[in-house]
Protein backbone atom coordinates (compact mmCIF):
# COMPACT_ATOMS: atom_id res chain seq x y z
CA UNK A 1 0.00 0.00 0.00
CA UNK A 2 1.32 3.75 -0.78
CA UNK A 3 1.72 5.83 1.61
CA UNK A 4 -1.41 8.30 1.42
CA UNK A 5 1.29 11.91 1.27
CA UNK A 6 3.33 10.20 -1.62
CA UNK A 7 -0.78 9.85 -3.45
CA UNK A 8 -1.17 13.09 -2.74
CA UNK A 9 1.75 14.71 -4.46
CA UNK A 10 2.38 12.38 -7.54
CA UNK A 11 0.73 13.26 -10.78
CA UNK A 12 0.40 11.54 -14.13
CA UNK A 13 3.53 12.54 -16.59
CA UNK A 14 1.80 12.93 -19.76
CA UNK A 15 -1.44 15.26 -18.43
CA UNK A 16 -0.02 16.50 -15.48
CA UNK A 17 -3.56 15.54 -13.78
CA UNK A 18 -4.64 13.39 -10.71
CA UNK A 19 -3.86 10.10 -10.64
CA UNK A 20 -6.66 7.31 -8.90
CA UNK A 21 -4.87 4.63 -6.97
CA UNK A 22 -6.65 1.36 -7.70
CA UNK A 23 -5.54 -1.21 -4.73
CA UNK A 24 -7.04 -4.11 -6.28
CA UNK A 25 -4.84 -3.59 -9.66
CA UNK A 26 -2.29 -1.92 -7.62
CA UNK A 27 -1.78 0.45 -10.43
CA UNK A 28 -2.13 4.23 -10.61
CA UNK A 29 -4.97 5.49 -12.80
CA UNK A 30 -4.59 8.62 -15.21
CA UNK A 31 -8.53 9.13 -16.55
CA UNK A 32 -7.45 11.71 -18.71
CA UNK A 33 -4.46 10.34 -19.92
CA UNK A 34 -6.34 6.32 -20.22
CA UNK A 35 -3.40 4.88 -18.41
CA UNK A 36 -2.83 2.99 -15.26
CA UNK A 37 0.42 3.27 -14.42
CA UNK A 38 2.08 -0.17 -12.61
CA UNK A 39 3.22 -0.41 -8.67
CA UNK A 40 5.47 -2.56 -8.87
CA UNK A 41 7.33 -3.42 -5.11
CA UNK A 42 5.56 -0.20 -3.28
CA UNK A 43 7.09 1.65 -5.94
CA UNK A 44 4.85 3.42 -8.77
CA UNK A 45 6.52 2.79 -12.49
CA UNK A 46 5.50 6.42 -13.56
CA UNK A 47 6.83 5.71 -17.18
CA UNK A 48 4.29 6.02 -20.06
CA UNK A 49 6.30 3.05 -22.12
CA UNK A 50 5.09 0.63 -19.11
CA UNK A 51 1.45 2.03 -18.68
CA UNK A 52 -1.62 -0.06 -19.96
CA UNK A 53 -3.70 1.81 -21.81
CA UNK A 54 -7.53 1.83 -20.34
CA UNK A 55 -10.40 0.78 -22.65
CA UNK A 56 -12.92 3.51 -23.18
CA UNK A 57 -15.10 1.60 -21.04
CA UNK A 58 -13.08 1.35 -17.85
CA UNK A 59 -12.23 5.60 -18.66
CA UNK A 60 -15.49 5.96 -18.70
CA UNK A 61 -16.71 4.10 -16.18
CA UNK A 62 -13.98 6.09 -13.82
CA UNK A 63 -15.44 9.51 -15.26
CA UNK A 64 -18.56 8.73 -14.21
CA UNK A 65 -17.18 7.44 -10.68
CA UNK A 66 -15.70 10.41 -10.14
CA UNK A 67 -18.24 12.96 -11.01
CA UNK A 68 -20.47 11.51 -8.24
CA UNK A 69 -18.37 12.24 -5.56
């Protein structure tokens, strides 16, 4: 798990934008960007090369998570 100041300061590289961290994929989510970036031993692989890139669903589906906060 990341520690919840590190979460709070890191941003996606391409966007510059918030980044979601998903625990269950331990990966860190760019919406705007579609990419979830890998954690890979506590440490996040901020490096677009090793992102996955996020179907439109699962972007949308995060959108629309978000917006009902």
């Amino acid at each position: 798990m990341l520690n919840k100041k590190l979460l709070d300061i890191l941003v996606c590289p391409v966007t510059k934008g918030p980044l979601i961290y998903d625990r269950e994929a331990n990966e860190l989510i760019s919406v705007a960007a579609r990419l979830a970036y890998p954690i890979v031993d506590d440490i996040p692989a901020l490096i677009e090369a090793d992102a996955r890139t996020l179907s439109e669903e699962e972007a949308e589906g995060l959108r629309r998570a978000q917006t009902q906060r």
